[in-house]
Protein backbone atom coordinates (compact mmCIF):
# COMPACT_ATOMS: atom_id res chain seq x y z
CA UNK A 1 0.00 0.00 0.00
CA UNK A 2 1.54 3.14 -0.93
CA UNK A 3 1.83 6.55 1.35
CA UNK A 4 1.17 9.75 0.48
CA UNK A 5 2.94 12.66 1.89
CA UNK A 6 0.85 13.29 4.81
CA UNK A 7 1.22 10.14 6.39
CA UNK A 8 4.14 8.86 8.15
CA UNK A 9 7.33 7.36 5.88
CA UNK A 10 7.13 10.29 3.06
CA UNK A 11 9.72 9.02 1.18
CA UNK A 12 13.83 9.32 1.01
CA UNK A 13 13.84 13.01 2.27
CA UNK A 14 11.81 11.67 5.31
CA UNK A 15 14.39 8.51 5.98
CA UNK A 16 17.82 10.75 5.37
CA UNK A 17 15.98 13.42 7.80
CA UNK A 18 15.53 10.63 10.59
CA UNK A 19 18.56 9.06 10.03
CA UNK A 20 20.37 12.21 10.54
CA UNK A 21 18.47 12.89 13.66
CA UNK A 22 19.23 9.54 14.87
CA UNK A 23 22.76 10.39 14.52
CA UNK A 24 22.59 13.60 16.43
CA UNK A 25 20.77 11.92 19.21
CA UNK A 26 22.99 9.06 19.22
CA UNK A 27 26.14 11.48 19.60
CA UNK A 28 24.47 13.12 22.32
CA UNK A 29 23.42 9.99 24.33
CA UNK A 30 27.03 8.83 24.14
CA UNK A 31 28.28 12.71 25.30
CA UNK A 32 26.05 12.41 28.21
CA UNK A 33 26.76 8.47 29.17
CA UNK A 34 29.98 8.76 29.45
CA UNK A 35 29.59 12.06 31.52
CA UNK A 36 27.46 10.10 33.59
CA UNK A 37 29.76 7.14 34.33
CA UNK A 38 32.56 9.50 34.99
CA UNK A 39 31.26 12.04 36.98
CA UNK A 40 28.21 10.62 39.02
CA UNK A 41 28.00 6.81 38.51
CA UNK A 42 29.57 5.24 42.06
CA UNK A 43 29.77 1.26 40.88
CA UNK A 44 33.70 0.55 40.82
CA UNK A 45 32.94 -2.03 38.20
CA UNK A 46 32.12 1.00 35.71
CA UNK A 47 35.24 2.67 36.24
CA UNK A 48 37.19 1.92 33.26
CA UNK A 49 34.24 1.64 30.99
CA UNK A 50 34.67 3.68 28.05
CA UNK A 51 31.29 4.89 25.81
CA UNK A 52 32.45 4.40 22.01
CA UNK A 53 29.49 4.91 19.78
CA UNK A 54 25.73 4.90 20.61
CA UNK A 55 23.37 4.23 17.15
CA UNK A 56 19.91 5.07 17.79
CA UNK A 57 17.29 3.18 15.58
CA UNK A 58 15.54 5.73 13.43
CA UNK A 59 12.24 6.03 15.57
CA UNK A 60 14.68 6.46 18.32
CA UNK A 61 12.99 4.13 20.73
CA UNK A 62 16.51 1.70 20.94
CA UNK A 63 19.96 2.96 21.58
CA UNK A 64 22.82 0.39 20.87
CA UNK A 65 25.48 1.66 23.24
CA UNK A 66 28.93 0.26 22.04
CA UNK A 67 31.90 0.12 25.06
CA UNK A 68 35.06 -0.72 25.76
CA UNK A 69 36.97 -1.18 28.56
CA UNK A 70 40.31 0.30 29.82
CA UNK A 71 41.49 -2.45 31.34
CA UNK A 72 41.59 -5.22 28.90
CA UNK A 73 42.14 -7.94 32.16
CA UNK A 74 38.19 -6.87 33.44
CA UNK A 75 35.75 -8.76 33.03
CA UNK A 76 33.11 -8.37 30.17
CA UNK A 77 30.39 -9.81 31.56
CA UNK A 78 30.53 -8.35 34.95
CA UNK A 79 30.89 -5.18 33.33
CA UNK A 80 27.88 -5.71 31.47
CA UNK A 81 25.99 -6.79 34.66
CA UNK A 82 26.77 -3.97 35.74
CA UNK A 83 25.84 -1.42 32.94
CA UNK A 84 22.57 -3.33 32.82
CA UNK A 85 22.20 -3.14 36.54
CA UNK A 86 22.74 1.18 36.26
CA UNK A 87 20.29 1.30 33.34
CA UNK A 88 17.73 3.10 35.47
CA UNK A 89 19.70 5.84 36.07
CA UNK A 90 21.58 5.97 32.76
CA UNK A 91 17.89 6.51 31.37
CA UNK A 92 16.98 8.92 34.05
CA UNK A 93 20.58 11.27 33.09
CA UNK A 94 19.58 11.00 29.59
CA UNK A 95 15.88 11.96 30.19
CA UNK A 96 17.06 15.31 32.21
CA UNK A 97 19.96 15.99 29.68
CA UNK A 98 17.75 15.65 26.69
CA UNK A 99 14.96 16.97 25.64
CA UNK A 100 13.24 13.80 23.86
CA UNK A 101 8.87 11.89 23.70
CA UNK A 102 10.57 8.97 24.91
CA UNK A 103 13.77 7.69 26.24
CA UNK A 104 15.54 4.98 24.35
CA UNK A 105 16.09 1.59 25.84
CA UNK A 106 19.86 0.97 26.02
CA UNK A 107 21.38 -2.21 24.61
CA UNK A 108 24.67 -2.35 25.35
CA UNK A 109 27.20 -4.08 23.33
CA UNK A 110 31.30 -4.79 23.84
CA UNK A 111 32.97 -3.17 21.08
CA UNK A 112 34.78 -5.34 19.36
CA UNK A 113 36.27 -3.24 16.81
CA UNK A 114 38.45 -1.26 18.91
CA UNK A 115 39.57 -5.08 20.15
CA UNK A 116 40.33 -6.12 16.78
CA UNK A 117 41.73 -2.25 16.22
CA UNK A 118 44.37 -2.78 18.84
CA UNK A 119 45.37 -6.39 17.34
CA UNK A 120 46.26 -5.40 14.12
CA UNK A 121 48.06 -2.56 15.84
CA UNK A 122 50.17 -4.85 17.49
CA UNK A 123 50.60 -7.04 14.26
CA UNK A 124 51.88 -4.47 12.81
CA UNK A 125 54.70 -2.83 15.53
CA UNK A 126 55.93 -6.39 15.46
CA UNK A 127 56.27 -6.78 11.67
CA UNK A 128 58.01 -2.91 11.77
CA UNK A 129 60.33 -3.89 14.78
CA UNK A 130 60.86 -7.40 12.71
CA UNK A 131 62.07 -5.07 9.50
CA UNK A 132 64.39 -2.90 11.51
CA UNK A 133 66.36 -5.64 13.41
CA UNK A 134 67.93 -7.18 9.99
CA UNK A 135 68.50 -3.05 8.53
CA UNK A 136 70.13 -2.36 12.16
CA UNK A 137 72.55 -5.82 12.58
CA UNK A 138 73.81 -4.54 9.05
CA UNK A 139 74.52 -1.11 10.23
CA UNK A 140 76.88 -2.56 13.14
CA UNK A 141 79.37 -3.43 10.21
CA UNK A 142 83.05 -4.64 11.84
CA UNK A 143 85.96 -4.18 9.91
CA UNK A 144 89.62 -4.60 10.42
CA UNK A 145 91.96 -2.21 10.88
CA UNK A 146 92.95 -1.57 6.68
CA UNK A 147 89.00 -0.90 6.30
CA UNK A 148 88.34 -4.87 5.24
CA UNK A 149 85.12 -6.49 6.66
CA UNK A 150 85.40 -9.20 9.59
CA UNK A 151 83.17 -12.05 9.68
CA UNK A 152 80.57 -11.67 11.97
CA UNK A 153 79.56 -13.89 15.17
CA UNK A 154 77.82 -16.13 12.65
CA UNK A 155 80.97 -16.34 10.54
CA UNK A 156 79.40 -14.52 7.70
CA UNK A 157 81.38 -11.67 6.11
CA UNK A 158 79.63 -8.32 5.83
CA UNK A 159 79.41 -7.25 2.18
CA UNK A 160 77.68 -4.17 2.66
CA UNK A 161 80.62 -2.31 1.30
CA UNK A 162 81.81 -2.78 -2.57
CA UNK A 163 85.01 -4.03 -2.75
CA UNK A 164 85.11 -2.22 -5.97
CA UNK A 165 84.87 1.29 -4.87
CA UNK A 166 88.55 0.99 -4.15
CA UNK A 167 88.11 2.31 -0.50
């Protein structure tokens, strides 16, 4: 059955309109979460809880609130427990902070982007510190008093220098 303008779901301007409000709202839930858990939430277990993203569903009744943790050794679930356990008054911060019909139930979700963010990140350092080792053992070149190369500890000799250049 097709719409008209009038009634609700005009079209593509109508969609890109709530989608952009959806965005706005979800940046502002996340500015005023992670206020909340920083400045006025007293549950140790939320102290290294960091808010990453919040995406609000387009009729903004659900907020997916995306977090991460400091402390990579705490413990997901608890955390969670815990987050679900301080809903109330995550919902009541966000109803006095913003001015919206209804508050959004929060879903809360481990981020596990940043997770596999900070793996590849580490993947990478090693394969950079892995490259420099072999370019800095040939830098450490040993050579003999009349300017020929020594064998190394491995009994290799270093041919980094021509024997050509008539050095």
């Amino acid at each position: 059955m097709a719409r008209g303008k009038g009634g609700k779901g005009g079209g593509e301007a109508r969609t890109g309109e709530e989608s952009r409000r959806a965005g706005r709202v979800g940046h502002e839930i996340q500015r005023v979460l992670s206020e909340l858990l920083v400045r006025r939430s007293k549950d140790p277990r939320l102290a290294d809880v960091t808010i990453t993203a919040v995406r609000v569903t387009p009729d903004l009744r659900l907020a997916r609130v995306y977090f991460t943790l400091l402390d990579e050794a705490a413990d997901r679930k608890e955390v969670l427990r815990a987050l679900e356990h301080a809903t109330p008054f995550l919902k009541r911060g966000v109803a006095e902070a913003i001015s919206l019909r209804y508050v959004p139930d929060l879903d809360y979700r481990f981020d596990e982007a940043l997770v596999g963010a900070r793996r590849i990140d580490s993947l990478l350092r090693g394969l950079h510190d892995e490259a420099r080792a072999p370019a800095e053992a040939d830098a450490d070149v040993d050579v003999d008093e009349d300017g020929d190369s020594v064998p190394d500890r491995d009994g290799r000799e270093d041919r980094s220098r021509d024997p050509e250049d008539g050095e």
